[in-house]
N, C-alpha and C. Protein backbone atom coordinates (compact mmCIF):
# COMPACT_ATOMS: atom_id res chain seq x y z
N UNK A 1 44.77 59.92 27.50
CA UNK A 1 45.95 60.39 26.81
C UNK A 1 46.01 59.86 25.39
N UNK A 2 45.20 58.36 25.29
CA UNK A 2 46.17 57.86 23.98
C UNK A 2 44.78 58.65 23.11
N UNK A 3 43.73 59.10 23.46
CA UNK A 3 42.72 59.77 22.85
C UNK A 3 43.06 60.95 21.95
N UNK A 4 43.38 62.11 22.83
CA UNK A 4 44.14 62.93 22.50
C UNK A 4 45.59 63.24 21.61
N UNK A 5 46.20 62.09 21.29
CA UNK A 5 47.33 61.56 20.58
C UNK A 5 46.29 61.26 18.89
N UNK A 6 45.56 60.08 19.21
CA UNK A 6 44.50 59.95 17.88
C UNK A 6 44.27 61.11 17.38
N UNK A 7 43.06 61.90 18.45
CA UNK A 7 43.27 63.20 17.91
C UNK A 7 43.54 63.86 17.09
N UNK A 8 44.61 64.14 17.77
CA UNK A 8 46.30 65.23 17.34
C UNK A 8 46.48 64.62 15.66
N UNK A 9 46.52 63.75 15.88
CA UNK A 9 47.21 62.87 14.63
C UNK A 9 46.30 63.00 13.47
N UNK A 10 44.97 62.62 13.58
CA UNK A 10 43.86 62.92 12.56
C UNK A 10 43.80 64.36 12.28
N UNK A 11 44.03 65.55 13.23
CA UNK A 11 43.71 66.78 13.01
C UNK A 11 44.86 67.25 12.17
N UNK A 12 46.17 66.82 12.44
CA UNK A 12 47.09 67.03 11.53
C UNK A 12 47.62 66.14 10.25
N UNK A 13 46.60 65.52 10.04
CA UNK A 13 46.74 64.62 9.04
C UNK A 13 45.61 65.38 8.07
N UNK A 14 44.91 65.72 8.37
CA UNK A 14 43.56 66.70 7.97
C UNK A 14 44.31 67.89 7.16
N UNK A 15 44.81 68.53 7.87
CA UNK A 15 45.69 69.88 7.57
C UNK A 15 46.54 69.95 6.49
N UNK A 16 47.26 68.51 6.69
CA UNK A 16 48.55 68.55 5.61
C UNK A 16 48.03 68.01 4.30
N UNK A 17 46.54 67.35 4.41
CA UNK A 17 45.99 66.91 3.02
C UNK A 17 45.58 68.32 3.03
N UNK A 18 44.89 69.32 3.37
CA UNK A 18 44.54 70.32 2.46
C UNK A 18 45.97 71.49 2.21
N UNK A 19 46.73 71.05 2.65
CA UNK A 19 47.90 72.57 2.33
C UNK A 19 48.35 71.92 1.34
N UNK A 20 48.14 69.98 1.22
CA UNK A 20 48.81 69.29 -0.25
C UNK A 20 47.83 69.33 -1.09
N UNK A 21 46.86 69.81 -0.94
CA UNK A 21 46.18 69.69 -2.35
C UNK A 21 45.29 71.35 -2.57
N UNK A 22 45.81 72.28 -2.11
CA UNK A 22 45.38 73.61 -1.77
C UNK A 22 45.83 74.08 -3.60
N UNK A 23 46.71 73.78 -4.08
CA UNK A 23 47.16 74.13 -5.69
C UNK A 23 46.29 73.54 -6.26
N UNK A 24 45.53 72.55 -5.96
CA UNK A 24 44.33 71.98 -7.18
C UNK A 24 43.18 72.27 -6.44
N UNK A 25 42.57 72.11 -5.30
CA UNK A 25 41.55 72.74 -4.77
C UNK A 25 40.98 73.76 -5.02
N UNK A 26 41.85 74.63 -4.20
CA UNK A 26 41.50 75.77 -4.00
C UNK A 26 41.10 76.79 -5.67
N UNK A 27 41.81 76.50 -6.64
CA UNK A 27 41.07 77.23 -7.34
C UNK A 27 40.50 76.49 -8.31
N UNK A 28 39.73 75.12 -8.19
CA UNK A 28 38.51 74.60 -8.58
C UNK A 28 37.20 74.93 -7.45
N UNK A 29 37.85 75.52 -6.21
CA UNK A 29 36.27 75.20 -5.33
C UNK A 29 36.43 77.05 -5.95
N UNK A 30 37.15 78.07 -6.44
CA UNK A 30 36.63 79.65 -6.59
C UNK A 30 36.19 79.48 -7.71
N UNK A 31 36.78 78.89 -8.63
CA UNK A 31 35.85 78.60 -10.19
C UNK A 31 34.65 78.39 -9.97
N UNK A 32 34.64 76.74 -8.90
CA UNK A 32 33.03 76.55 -8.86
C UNK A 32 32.00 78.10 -8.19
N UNK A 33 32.95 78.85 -7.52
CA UNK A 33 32.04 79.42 -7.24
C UNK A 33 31.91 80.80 -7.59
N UNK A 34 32.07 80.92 -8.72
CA UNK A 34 31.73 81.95 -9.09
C UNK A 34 33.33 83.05 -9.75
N UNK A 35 34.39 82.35 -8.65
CA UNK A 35 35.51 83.82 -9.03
C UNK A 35 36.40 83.38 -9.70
N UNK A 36 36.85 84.54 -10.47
CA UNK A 36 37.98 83.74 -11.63
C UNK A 36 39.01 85.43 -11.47
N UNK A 37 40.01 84.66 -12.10
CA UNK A 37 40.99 85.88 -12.48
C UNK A 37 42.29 85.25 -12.49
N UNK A 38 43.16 86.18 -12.76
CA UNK A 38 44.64 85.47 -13.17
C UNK A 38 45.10 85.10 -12.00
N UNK A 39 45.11 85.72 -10.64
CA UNK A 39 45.97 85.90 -9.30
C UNK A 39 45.32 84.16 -9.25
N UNK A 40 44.30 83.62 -9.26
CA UNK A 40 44.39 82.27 -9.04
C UNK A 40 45.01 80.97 -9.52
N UNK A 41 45.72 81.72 -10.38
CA UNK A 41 47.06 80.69 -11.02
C UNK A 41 48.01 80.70 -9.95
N UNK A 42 48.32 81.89 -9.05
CA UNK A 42 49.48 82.09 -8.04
C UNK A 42 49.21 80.75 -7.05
N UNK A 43 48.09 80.08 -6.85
CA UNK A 43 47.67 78.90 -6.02
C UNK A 43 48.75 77.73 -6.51
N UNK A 44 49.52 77.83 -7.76
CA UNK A 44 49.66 76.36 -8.18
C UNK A 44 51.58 76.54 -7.67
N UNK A 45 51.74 77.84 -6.47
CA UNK A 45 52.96 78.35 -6.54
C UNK A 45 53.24 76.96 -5.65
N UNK A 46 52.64 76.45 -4.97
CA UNK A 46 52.73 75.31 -3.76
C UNK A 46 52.97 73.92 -4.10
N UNK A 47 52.58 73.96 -5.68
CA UNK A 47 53.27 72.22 -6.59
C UNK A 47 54.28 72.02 -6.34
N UNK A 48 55.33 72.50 -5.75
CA UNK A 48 56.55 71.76 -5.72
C UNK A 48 56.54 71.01 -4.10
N UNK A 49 55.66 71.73 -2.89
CA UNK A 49 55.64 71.21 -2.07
C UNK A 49 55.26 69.84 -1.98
N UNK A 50 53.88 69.87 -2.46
CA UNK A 50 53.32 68.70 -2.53
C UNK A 50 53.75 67.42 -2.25
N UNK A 51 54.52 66.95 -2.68
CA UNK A 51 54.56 65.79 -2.55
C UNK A 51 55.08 66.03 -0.69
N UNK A 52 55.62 66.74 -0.27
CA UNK A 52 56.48 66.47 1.08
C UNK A 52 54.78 66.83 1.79
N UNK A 53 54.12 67.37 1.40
CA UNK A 53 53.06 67.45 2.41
C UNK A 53 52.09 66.33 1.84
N UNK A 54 52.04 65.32 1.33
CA UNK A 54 51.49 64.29 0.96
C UNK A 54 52.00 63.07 1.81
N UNK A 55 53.63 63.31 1.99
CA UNK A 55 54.08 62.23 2.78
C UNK A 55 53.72 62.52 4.13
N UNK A 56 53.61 64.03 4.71
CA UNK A 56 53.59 64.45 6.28
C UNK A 56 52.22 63.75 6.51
N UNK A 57 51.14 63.70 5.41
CA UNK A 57 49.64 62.96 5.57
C UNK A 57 49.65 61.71 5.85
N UNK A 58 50.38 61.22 5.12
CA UNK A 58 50.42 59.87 5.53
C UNK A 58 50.90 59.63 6.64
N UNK A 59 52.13 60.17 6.97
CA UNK A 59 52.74 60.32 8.06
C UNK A 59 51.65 60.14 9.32
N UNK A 60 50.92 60.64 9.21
CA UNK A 60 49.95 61.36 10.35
C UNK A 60 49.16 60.37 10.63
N UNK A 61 48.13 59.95 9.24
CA UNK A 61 47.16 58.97 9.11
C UNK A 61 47.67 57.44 9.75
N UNK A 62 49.02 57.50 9.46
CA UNK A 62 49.49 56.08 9.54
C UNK A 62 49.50 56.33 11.50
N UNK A 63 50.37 56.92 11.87
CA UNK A 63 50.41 57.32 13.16
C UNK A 63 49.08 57.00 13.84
N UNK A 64 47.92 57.92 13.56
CA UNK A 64 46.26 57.48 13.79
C UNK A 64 46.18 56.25 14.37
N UNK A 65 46.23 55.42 12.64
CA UNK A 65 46.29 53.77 12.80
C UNK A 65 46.56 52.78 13.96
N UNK A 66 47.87 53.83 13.59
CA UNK A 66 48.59 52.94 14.48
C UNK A 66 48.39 52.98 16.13
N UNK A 67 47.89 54.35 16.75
CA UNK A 67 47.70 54.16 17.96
C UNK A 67 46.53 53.34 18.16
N UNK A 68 44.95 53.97 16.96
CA UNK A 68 44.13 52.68 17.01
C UNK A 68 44.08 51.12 16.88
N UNK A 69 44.93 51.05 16.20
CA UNK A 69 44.37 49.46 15.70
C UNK A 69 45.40 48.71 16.52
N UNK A 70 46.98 48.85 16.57
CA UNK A 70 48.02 48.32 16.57
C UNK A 70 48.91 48.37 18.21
N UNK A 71 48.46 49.41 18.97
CA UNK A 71 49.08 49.59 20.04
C UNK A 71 47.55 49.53 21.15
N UNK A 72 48.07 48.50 22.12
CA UNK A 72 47.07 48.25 22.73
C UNK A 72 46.56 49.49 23.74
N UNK A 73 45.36 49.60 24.20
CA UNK A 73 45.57 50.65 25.25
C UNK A 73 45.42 50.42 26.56
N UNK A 74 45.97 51.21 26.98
CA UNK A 74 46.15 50.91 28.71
C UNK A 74 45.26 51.82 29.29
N UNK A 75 43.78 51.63 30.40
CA UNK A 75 43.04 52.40 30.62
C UNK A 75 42.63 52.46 32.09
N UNK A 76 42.57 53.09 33.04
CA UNK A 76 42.31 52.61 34.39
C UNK A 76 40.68 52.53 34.22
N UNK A 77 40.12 51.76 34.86
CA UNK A 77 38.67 51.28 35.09
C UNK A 77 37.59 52.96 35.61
N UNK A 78 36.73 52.91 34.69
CA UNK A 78 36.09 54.29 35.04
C UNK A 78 36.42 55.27 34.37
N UNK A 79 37.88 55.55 33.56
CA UNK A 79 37.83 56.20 32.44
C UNK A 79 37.31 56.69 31.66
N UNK A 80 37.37 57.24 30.25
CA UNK A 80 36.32 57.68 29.65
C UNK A 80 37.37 56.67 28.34
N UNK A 81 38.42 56.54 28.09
CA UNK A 81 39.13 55.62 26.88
C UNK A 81 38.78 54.03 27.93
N UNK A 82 38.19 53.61 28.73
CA UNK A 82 37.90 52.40 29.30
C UNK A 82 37.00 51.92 28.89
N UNK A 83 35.99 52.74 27.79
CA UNK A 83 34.22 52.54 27.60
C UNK A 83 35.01 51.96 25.94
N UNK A 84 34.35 50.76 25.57
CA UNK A 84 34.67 50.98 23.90
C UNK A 84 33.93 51.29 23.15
N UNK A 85 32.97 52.23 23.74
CA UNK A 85 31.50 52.93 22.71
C UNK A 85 32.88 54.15 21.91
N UNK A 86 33.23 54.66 23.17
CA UNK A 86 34.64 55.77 22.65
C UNK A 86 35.62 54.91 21.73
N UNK A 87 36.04 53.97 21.67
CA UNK A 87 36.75 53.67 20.51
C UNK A 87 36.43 53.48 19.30
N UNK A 88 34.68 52.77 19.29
CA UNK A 88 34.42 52.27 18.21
C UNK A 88 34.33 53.96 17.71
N UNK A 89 34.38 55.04 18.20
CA UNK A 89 33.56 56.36 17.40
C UNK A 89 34.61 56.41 17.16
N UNK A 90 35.78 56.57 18.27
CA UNK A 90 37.09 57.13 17.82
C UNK A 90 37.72 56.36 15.97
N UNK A 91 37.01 55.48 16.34
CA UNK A 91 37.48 54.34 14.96
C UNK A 91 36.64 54.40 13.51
N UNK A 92 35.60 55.08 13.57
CA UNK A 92 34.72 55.80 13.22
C UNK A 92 35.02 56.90 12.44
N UNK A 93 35.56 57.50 13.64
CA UNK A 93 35.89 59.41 13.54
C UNK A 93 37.26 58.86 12.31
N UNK A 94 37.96 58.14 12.68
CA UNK A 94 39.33 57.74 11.56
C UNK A 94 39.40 57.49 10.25
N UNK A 95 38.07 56.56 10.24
CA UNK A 95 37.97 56.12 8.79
C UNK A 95 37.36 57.52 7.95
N UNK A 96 36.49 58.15 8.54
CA UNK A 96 35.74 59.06 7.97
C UNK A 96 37.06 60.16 7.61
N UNK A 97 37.53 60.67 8.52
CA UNK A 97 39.08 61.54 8.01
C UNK A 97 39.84 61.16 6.71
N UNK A 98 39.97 59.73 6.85
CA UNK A 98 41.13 59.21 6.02
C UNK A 98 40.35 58.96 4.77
N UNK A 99 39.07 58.72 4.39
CA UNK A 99 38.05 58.62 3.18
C UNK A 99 38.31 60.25 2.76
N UNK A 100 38.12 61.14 3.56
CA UNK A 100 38.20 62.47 3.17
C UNK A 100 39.32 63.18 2.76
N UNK A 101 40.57 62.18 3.49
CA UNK A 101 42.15 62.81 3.31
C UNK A 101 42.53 62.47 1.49
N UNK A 102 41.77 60.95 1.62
CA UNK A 102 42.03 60.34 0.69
C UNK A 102 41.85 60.97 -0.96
N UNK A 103 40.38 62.10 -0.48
CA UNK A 103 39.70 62.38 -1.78
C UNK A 103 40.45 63.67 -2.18
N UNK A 104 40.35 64.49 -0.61
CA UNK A 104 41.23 65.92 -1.17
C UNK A 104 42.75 65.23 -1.86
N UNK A 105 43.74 64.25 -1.54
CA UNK A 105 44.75 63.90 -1.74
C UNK A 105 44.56 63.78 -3.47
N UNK A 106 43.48 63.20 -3.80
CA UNK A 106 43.45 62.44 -5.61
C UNK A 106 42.76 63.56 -5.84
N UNK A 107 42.75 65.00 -5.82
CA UNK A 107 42.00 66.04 -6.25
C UNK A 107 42.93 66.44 -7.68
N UNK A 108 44.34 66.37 -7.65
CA UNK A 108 44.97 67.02 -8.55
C UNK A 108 44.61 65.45 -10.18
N UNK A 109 44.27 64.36 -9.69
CA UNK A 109 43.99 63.26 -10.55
C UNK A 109 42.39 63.66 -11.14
N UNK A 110 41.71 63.93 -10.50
CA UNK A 110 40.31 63.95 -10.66
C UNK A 110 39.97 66.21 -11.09
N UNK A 111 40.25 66.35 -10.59
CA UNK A 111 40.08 67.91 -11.22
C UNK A 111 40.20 68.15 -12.59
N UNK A 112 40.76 67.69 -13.45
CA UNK A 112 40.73 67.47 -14.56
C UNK A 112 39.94 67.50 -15.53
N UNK A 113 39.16 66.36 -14.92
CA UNK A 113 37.79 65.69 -15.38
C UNK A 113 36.52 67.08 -15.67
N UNK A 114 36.97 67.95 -14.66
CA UNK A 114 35.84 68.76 -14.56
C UNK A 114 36.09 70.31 -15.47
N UNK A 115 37.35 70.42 -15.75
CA UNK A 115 37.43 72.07 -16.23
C UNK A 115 39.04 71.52 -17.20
């Protein structure tokens, strides 16, 4: 159960960094690739959200954390959350999200740099 909670939490912590940084993303990754036009200014209609879907990320990430690091787990013997090969990945799988949440998050700081 508390697997599936991690999960949940990383997958929607995932989500809300790209719908918060979808106004600076999204039309630096169509530039990079090739498409341009005016309708891709309509992307930056979502700046005012931002910041509330920046906090729902954290929100999420912290949640993660917290079931990993901070709340002990309770596992019956023979389990599959009883093995800690599964935590160390699960712990693994976290950092790697949150390095990635982290970068789409500083996209509107760093986009700049490039165009």
């Amino acid at each position: 159960m508390a697997s599936l909670n991690v999960k949940g939490s990383l997958l929607a912590a995932a989500l809300a960094a790209i719908g918060a940084s979808v106004c600076c993303v999204g039309p630096l990754v169509l530039l990079g690739a090739g498409i341009g036009g005016a309708w891709i200014g309509n992307l930056t209609a979502l700046e005012p959200i931002r910041p509330l879907l920046v906090g729902v990320t954290a929100l999420f990430v912290a949640m993660a954390f917290r079931r990993l690091y901070l709340v002990p787990q309770v596992c019956e013997p023979g389990t599959a959350c009883a093995d800690p090969r599964i935590l160390k990945r699960q712990r693994l799988v976290f950092w790697l999200v949150a390095v990635s949440v982290a970068g789409l998050l500083a996209v509107p700081w760093i986009a700049p740099l490039f165009y």
